[in-house]
C-alpha atoms as a PDB file:
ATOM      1  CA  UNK A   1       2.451  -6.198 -45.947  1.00  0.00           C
ATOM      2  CA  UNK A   2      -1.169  -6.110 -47.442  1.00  0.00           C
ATOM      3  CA  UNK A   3       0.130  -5.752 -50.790  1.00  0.00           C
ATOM      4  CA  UNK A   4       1.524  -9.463 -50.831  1.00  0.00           C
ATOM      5  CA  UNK A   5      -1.794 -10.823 -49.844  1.00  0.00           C
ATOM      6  CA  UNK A   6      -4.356 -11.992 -52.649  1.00  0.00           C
ATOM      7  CA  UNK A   7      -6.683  -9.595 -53.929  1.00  0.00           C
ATOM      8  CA  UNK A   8      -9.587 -12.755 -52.322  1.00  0.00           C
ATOM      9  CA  UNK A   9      -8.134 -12.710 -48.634  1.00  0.00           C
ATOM     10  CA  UNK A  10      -8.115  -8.625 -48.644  1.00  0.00           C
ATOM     11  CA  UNK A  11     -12.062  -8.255 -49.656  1.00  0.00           C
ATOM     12  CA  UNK A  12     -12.810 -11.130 -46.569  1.00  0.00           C
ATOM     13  CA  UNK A  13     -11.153  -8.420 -44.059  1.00  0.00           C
ATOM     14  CA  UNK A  14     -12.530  -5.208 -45.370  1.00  0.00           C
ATOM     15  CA  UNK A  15     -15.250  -4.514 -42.950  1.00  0.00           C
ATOM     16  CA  UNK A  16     -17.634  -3.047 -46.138  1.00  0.00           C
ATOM     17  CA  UNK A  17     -17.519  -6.379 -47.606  1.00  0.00           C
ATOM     18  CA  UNK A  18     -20.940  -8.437 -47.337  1.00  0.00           C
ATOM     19  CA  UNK A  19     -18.984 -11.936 -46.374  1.00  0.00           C
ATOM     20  CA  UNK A  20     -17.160  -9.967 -43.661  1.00  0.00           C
ATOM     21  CA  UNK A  21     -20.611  -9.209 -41.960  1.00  0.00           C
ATOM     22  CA  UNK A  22     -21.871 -12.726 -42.716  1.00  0.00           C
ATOM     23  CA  UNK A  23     -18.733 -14.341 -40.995  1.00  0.00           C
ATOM     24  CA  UNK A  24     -19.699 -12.370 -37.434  1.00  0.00           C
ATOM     25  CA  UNK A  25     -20.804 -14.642 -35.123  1.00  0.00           C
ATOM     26  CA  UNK A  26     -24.350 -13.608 -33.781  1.00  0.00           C
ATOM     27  CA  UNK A  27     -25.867 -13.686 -30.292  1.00  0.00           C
ATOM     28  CA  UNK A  28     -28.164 -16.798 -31.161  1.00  0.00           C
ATOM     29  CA  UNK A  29     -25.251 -18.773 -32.383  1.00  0.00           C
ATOM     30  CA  UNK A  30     -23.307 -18.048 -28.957  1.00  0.00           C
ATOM     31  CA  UNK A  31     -26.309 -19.619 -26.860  1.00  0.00           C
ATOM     32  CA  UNK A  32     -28.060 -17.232 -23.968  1.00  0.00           C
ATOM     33  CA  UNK A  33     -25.677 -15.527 -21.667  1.00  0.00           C
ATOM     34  CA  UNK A  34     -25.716 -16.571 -17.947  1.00  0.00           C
ATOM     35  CA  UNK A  35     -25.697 -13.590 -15.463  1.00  0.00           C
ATOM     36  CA  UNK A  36     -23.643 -13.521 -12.664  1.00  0.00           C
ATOM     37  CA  UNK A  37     -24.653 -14.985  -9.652  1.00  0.00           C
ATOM     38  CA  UNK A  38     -24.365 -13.640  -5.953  1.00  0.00           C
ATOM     39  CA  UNK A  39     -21.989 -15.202  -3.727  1.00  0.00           C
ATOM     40  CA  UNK A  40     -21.795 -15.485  -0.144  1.00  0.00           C
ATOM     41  CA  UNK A  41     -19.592 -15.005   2.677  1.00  0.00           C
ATOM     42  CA  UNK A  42     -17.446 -17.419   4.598  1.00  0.00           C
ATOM     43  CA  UNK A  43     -18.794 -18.379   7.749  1.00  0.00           C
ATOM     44  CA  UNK A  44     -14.711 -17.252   9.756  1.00  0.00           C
ATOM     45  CA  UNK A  45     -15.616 -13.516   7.546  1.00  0.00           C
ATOM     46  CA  UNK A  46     -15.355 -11.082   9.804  1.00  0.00           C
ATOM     47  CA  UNK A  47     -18.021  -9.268   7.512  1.00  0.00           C
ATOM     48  CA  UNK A  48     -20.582 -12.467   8.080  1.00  0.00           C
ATOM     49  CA  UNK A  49     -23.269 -11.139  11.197  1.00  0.00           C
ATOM     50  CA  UNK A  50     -24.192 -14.016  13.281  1.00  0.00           C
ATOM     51  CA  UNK A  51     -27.871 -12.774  14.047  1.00  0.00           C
ATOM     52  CA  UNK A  52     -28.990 -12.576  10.120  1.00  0.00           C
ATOM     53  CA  UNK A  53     -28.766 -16.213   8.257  1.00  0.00           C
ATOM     54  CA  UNK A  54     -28.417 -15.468   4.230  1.00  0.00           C
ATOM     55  CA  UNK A  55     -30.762 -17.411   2.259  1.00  0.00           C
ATOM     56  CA  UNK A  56     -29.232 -19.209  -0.453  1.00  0.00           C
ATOM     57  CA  UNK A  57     -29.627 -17.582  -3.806  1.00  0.00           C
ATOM     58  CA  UNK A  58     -31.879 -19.311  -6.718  1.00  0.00           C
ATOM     59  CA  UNK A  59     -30.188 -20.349  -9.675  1.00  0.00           C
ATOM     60  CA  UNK A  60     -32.187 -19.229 -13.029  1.00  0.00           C
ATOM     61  CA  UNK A  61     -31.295 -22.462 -14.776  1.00  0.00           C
ATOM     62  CA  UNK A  62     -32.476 -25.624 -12.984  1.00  0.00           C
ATOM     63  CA  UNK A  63     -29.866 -27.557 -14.033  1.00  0.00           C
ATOM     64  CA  UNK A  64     -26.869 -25.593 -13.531  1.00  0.00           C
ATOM     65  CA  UNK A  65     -25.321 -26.259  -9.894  1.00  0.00           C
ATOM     66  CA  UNK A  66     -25.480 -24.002  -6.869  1.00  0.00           C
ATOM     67  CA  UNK A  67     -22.131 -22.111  -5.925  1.00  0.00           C
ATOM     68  CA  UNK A  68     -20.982 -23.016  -2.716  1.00  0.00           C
ATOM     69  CA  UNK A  69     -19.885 -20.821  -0.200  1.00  0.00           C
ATOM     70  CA  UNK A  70     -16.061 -20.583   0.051  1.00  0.00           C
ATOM     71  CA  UNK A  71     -14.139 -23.221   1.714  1.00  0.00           C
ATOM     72  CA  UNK A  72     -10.786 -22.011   3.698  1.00  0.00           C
ATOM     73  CA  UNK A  73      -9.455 -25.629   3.253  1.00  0.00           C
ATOM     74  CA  UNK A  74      -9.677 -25.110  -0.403  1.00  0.00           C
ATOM     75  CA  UNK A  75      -8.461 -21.107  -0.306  1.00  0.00           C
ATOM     76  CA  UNK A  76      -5.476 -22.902   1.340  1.00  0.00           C
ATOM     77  CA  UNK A  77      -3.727 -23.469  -1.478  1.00  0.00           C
ATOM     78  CA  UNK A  78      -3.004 -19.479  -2.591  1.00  0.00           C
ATOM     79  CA  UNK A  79      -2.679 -18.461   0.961  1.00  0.00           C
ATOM     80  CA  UNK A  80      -0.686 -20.948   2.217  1.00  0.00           C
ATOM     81  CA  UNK A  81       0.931 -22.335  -0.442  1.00  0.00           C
ATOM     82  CA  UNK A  82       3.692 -23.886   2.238  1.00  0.00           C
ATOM     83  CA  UNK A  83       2.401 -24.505   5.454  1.00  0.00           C
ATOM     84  CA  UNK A  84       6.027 -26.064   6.940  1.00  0.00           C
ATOM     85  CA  UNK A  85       8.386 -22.999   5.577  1.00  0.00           C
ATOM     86  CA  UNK A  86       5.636 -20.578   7.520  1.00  0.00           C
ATOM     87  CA  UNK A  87       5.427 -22.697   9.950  1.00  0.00           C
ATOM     88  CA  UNK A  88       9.453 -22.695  10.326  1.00  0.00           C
ATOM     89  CA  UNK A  89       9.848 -19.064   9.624  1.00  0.00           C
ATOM     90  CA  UNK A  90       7.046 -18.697  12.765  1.00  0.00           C
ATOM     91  CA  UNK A  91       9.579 -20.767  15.003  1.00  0.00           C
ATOM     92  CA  UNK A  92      12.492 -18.695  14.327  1.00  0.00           C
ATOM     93  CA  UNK A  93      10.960 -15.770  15.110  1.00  0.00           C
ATOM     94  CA  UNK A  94       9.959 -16.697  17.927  1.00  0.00           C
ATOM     95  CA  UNK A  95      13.171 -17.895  19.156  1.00  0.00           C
ATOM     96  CA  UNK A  96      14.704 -14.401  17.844  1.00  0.00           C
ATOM     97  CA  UNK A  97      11.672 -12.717  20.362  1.00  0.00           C
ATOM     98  CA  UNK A  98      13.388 -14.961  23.126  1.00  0.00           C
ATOM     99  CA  UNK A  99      17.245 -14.714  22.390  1.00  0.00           C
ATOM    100  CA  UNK A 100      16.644 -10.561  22.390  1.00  0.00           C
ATOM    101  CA  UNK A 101      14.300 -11.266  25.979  1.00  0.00           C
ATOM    102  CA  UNK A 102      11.227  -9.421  23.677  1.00  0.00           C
ATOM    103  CA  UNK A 103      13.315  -6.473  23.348  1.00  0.00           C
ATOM    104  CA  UNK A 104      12.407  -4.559  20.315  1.00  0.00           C
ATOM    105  CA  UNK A 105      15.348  -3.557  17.698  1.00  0.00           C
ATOM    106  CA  UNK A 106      15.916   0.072  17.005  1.00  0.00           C
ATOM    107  CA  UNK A 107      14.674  -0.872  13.469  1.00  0.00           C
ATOM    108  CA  UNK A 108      11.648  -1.928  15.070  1.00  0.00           C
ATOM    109  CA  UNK A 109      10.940   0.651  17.563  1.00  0.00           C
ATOM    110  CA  UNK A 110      11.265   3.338  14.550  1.00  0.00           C
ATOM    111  CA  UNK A 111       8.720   1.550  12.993  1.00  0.00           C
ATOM    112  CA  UNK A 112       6.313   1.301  15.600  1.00  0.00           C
ATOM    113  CA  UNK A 113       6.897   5.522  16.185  1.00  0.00           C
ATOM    114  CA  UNK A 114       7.290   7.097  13.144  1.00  0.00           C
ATOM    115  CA  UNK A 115       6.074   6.992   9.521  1.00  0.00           C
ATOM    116  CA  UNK A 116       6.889   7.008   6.042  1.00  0.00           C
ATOM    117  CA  UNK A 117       5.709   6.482   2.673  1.00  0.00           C
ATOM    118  CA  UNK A 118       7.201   5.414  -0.501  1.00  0.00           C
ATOM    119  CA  UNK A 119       5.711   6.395  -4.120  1.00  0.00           C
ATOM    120  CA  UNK A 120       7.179   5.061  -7.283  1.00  0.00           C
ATOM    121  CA  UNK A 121       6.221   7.209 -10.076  1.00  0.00           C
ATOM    122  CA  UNK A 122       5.544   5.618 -13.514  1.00  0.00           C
ATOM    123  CA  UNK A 123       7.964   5.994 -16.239  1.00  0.00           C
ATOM    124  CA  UNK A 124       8.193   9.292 -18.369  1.00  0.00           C
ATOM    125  CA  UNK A 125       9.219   9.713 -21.731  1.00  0.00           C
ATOM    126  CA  UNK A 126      12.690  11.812 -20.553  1.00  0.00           C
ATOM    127  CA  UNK A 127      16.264  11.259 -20.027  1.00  0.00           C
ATOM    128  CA  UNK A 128      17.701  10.892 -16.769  1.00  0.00           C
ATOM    129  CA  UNK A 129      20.569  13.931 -17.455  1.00  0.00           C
ATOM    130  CA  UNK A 130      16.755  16.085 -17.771  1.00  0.00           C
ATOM    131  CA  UNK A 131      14.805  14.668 -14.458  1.00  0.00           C
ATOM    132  CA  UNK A 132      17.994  14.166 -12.021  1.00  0.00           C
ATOM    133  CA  UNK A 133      18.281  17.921 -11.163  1.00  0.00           C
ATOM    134  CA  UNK A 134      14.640  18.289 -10.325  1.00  0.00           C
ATOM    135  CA  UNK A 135      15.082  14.928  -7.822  1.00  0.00           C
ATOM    136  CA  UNK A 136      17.893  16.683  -6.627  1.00  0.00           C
ATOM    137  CA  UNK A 137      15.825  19.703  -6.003  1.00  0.00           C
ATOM    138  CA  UNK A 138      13.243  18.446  -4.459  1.00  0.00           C
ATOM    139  CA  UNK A 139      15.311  16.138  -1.760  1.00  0.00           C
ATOM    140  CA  UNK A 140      14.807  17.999   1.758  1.00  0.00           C
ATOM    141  CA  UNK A 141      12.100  20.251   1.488  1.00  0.00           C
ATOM    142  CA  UNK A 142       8.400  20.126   2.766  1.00  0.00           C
ATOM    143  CA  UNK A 143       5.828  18.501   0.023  1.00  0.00           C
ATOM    144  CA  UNK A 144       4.258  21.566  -0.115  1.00  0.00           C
ATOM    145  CA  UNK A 145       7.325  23.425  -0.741  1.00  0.00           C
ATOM    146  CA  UNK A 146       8.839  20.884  -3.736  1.00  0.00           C
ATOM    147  CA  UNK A 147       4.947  21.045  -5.346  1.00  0.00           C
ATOM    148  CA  UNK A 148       5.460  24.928  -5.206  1.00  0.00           C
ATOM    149  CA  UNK A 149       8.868  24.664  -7.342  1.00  0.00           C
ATOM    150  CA  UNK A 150       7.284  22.217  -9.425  1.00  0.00           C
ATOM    151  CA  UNK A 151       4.970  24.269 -10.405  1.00  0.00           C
ATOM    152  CA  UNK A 152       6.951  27.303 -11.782  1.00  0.00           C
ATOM    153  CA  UNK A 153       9.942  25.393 -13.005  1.00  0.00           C
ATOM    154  CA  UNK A 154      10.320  26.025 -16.816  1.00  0.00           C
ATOM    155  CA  UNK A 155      11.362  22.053 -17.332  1.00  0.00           C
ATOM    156  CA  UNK A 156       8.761  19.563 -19.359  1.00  0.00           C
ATOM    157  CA  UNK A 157       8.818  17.163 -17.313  1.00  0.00           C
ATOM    158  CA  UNK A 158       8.498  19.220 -13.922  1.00  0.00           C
ATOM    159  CA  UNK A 159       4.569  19.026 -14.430  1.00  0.00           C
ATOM    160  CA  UNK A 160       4.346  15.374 -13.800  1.00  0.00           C
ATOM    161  CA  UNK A 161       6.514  15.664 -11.127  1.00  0.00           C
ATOM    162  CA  UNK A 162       4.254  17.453  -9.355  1.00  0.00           C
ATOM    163  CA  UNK A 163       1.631  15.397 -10.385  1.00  0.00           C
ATOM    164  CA  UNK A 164       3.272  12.841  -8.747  1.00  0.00           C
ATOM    165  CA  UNK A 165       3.853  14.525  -5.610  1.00  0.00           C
ATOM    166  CA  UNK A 166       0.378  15.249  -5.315  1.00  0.00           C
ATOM    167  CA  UNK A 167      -0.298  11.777  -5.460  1.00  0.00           C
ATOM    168  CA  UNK A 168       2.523  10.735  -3.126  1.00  0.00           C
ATOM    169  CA  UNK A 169       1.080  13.798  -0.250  1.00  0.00           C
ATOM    170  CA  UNK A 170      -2.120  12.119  -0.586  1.00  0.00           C
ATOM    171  CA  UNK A 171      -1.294   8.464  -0.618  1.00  0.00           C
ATOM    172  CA  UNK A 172       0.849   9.058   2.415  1.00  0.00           C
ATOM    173  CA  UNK A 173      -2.178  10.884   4.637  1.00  0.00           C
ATOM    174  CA  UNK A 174      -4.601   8.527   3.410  1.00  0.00           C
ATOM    175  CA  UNK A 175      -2.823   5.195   3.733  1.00  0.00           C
ATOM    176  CA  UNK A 176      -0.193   6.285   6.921  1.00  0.00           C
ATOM    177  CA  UNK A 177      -2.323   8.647   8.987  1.00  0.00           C
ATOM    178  CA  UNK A 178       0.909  11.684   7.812  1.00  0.00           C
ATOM    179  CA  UNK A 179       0.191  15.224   8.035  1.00  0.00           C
ATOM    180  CA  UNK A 180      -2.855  15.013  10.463  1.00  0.00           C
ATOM    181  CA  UNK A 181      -1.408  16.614  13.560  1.00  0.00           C
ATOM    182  CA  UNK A 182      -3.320  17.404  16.490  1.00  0.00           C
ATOM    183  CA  UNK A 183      -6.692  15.262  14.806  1.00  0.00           C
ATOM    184  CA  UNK A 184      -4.803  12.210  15.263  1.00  0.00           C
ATOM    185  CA  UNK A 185      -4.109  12.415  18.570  1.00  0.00           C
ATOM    186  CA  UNK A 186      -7.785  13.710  19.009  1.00  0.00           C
ATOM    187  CA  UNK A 187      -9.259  11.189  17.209  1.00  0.00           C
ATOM    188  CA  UNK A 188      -7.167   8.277  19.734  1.00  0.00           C
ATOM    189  CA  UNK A 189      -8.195  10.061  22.899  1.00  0.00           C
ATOM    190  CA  UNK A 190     -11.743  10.136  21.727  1.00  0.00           C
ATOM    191  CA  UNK A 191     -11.730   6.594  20.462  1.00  0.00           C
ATOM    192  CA  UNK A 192     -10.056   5.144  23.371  1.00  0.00           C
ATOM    193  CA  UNK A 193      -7.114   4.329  21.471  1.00  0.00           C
ATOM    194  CA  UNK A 194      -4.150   3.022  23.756  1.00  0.00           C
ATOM    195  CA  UNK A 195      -0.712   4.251  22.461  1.00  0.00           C
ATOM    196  CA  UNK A 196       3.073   3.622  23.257  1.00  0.00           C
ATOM    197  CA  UNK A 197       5.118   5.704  25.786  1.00  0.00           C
ATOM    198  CA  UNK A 198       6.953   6.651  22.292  1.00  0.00           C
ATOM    199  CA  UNK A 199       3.514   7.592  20.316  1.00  0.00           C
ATOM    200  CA  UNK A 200       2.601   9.631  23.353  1.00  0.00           C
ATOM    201  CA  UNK A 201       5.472  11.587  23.657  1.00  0.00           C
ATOM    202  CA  UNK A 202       5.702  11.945  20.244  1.00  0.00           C
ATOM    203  CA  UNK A 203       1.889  13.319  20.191  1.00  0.00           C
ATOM    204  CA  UNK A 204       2.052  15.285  23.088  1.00  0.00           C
ATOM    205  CA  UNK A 205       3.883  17.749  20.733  1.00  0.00           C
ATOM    206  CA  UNK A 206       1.075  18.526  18.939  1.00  0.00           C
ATOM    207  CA  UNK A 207      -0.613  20.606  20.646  1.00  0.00           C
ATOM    208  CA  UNK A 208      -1.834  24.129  19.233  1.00  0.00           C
ATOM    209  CA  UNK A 209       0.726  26.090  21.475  1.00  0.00           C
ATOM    210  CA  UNK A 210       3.368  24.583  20.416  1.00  0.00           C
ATOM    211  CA  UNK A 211       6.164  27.646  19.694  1.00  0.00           C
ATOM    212  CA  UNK A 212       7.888  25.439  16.982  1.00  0.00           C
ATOM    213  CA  UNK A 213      11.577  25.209  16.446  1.00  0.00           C
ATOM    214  CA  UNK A 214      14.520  25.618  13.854  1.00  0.00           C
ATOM    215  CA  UNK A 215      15.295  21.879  12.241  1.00  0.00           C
ATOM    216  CA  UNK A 216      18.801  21.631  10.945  1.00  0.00           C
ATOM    217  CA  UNK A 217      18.488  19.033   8.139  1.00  0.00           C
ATOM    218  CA  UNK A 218      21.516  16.668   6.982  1.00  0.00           C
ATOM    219  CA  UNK A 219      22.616  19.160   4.058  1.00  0.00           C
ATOM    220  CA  UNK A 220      22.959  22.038   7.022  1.00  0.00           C
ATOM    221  CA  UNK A 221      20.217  24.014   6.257  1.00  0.00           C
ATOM    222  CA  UNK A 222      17.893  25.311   8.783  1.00  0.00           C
ATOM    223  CA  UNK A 223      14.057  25.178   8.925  1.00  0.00           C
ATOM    224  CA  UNK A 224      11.421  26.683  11.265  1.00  0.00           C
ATOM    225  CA  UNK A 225       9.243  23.701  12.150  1.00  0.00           C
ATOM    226  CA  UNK A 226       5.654  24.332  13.428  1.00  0.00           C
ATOM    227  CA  UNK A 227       4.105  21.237  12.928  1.00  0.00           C
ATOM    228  CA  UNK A 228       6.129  17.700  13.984  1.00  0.00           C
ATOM    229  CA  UNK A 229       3.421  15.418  11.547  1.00  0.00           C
ATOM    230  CA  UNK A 230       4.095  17.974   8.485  1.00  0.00           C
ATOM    231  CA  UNK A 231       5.477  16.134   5.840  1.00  0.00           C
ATOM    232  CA  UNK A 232       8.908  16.258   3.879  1.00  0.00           C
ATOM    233  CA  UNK A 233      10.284  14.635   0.978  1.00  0.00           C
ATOM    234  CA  UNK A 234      12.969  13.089   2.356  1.00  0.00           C
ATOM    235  CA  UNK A 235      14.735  10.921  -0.793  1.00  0.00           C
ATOM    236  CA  UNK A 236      14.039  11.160  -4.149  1.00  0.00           C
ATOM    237  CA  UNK A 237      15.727   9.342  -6.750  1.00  0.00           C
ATOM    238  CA  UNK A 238      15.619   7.242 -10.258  1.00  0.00           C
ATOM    239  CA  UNK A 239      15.768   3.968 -11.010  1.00  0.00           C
ATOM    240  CA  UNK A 240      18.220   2.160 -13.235  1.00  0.00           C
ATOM    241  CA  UNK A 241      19.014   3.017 -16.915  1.00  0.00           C
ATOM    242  CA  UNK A 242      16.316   0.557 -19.079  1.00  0.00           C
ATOM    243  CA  UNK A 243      16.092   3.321 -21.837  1.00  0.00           C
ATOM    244  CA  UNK A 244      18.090   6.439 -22.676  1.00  0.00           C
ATOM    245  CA  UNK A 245      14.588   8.401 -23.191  1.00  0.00           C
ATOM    246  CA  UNK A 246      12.528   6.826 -20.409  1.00  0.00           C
ATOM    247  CA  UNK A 247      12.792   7.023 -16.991  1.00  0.00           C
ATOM    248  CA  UNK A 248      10.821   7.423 -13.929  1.00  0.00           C
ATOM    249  CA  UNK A 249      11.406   8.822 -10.246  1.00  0.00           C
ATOM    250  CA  UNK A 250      10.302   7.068  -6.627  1.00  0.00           C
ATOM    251  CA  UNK A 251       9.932   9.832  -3.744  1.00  0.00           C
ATOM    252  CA  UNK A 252       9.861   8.616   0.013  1.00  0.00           C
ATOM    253  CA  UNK A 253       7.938  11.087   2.375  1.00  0.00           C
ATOM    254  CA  UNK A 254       8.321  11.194   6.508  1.00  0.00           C
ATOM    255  CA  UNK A 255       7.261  13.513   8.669  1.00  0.00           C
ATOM    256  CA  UNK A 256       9.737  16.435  10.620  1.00  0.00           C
ATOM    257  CA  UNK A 257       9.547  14.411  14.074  1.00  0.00           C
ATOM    258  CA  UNK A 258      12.156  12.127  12.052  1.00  0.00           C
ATOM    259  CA  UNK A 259      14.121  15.247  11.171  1.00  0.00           C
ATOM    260  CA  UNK A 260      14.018  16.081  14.628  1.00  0.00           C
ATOM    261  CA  UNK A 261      15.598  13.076  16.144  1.00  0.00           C
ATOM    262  CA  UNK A 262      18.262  12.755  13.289  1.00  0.00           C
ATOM    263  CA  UNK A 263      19.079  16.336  14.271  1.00  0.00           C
ATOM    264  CA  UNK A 264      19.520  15.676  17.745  1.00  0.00           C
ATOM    265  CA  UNK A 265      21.279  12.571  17.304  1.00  0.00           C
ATOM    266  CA  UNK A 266      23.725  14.544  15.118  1.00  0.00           C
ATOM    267  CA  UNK A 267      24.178  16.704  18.180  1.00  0.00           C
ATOM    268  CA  UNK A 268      24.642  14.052  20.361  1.00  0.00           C
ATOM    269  CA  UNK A 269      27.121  12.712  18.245  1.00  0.00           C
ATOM    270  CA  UNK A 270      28.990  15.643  17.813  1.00  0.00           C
ATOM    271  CA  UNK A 271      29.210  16.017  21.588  1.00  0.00           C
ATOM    272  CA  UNK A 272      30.579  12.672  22.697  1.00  0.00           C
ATOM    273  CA  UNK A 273      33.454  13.429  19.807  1.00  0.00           C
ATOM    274  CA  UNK A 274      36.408  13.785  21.588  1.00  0.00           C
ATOM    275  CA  UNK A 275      38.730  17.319  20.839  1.00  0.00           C
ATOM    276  CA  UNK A 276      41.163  16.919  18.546  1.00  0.00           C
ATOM    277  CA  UNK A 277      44.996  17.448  19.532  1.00  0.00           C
ATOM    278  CA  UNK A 278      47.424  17.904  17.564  1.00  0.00           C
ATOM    279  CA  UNK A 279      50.820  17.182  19.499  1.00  0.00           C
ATOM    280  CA  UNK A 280      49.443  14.662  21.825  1.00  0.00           C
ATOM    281  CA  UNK A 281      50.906  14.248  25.390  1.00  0.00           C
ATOM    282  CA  UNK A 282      53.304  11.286  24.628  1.00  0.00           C
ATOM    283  CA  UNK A 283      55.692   9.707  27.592  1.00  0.00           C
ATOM    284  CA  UNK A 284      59.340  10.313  25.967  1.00  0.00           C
ATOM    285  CA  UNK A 285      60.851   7.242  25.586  1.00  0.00           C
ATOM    286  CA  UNK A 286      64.703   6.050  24.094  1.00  0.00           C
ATOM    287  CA  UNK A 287      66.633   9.382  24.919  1.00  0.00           C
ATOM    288  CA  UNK A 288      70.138   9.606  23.567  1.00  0.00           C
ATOM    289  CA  UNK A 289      72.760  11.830  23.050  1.00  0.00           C
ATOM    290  CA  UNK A 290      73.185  12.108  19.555  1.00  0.00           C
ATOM    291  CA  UNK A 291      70.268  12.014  16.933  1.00  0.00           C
ATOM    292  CA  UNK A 292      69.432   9.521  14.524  1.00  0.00           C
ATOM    293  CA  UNK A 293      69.402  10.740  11.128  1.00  0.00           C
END
């Protein structure tokens, strides 16, 4: 569209052009610049130390006001934008806490015991018919394992798959405490750490004799397990259609303890199912002599 401006307006913009440089603005023009100043903490900061009193900082310009610490009455307004809905939504729970006599759900409980990660990938310039088969090829196996087949697959896009995986393994140790094993439950005994019936028996597990066991997943397949905190990929799949070429793919990681129980409440549903007959004992009922066809 330059070629429809006048031949005046297009030397202003070329950069070469002597009033281009004289139309900068220059530092003296935009007055001195102020530095930034050091704040302070709040005096309810759990960073603030009670024995050393910070000494107000000096403001370079006289005239310019000192910056206050911050107020929580005036933080207020982002943090609790509606004091009566949180202060509702804090009633009803704890009426839900009372009706359920401060039994936990099973929700809940699973949340308290195990963990899990989720990692949403950004998007990639691919089609979904391209990146669905390697979602569907990672689902199930150990991270290790799906960065392994990410890394010799012959598709494109299979390198920032594993990219993201990588990322995913390493949010989900650093963030959730996954994949630690026996450290963790070093690291509580050694810190005094007091843990759940649940965590306990979950952590007992890990100890370095454990002999390990074969995991059945959902699919059927079987798995030697050595390692209850080792981590799996567990779900992975794509979001909805915004472009044909562009897509992305969200991965969520747990560790084989959760395997475990789903396995064994698999078996435990597969043992209260009763045995299927196929000529039930039926009382015979409306005899007669002739039949009824």
């Amino acid at each position: 569209m330059d070629y429809f401006r006048p031949r005046k307006q297009l030397d202003i913009l070329d950069p070469l052009n002597k009033d281009f440089l004289k139309r900068k603005p220059t530092a003296a023009s935009q007055g001195p610049q102020q530095l930034p100043q050091q704040g302070d903490l709040a005096p309810s900061s759990i960073f603030d130390e009670g024995d050393s009193q910070k000494k107000p900082v000096k403001s370079s310009n006289p005239g310019q006001p000192r910056v206050s610490p911050r107020d929580p009455t005036v933080l207020a307004a982002a943090l609790d934008p509606n004091p009566e809905a949180r202060q509702r939504w804090q009633r009803n729970q704890i009426i839900r806490n009372v009706r359920n006599r401060g039994q936990l759900t099973k929700a809940q409980r699973l949340a308290r015991t195990e963990r899990e990660s989720l990692t949403k990938s950004p998007f990639y310039t691919t089609s979904v018919k391209k990146l669905m088969p390697l979602a569907r090829q990672i689902a199930g196996k150990p991270i290790e394992e799906a960065i392994v087949q990410m890394r010799f697959s012959k598709k494109k896009v299979a390198r920032d798959v594993k990219k993201h995986l990588e990322f995913a393994r390493d949010k989900a140790i650093v963030e959730r405490g996954m994949g630690l094993g026996v450290a963790t439950a070093e690291y509580n005994r050694a810190a005094g750490i007091d843990e759940s019936d649940d965590v306990a028996e979950q952590n007992a597990g890990q100890d370095e004799q454990w002999p390990g066991m074969v995991v059945e997943d959902k699919k059927g397949k079987r798995r030697f397990v050595s390692d209850t905190s080792s981590i799996y990929v567990d779900e992975a799949w794509l979001p909805k259609i915004v472009k044909l070429t562009i897509t992305g793919i969200t991965v969520r990681l747990k560790e084989e303890a959760t395997r475990i129980r789903l396995m064994d409440e698999r078996e435990q549903k597969r043992q209260r199912k009763k045995v299927w007959l196929p000529l039930p004992d039926r009382p015979v009922t409306a005899q007669r002599q002739y039949c009824l066809w």
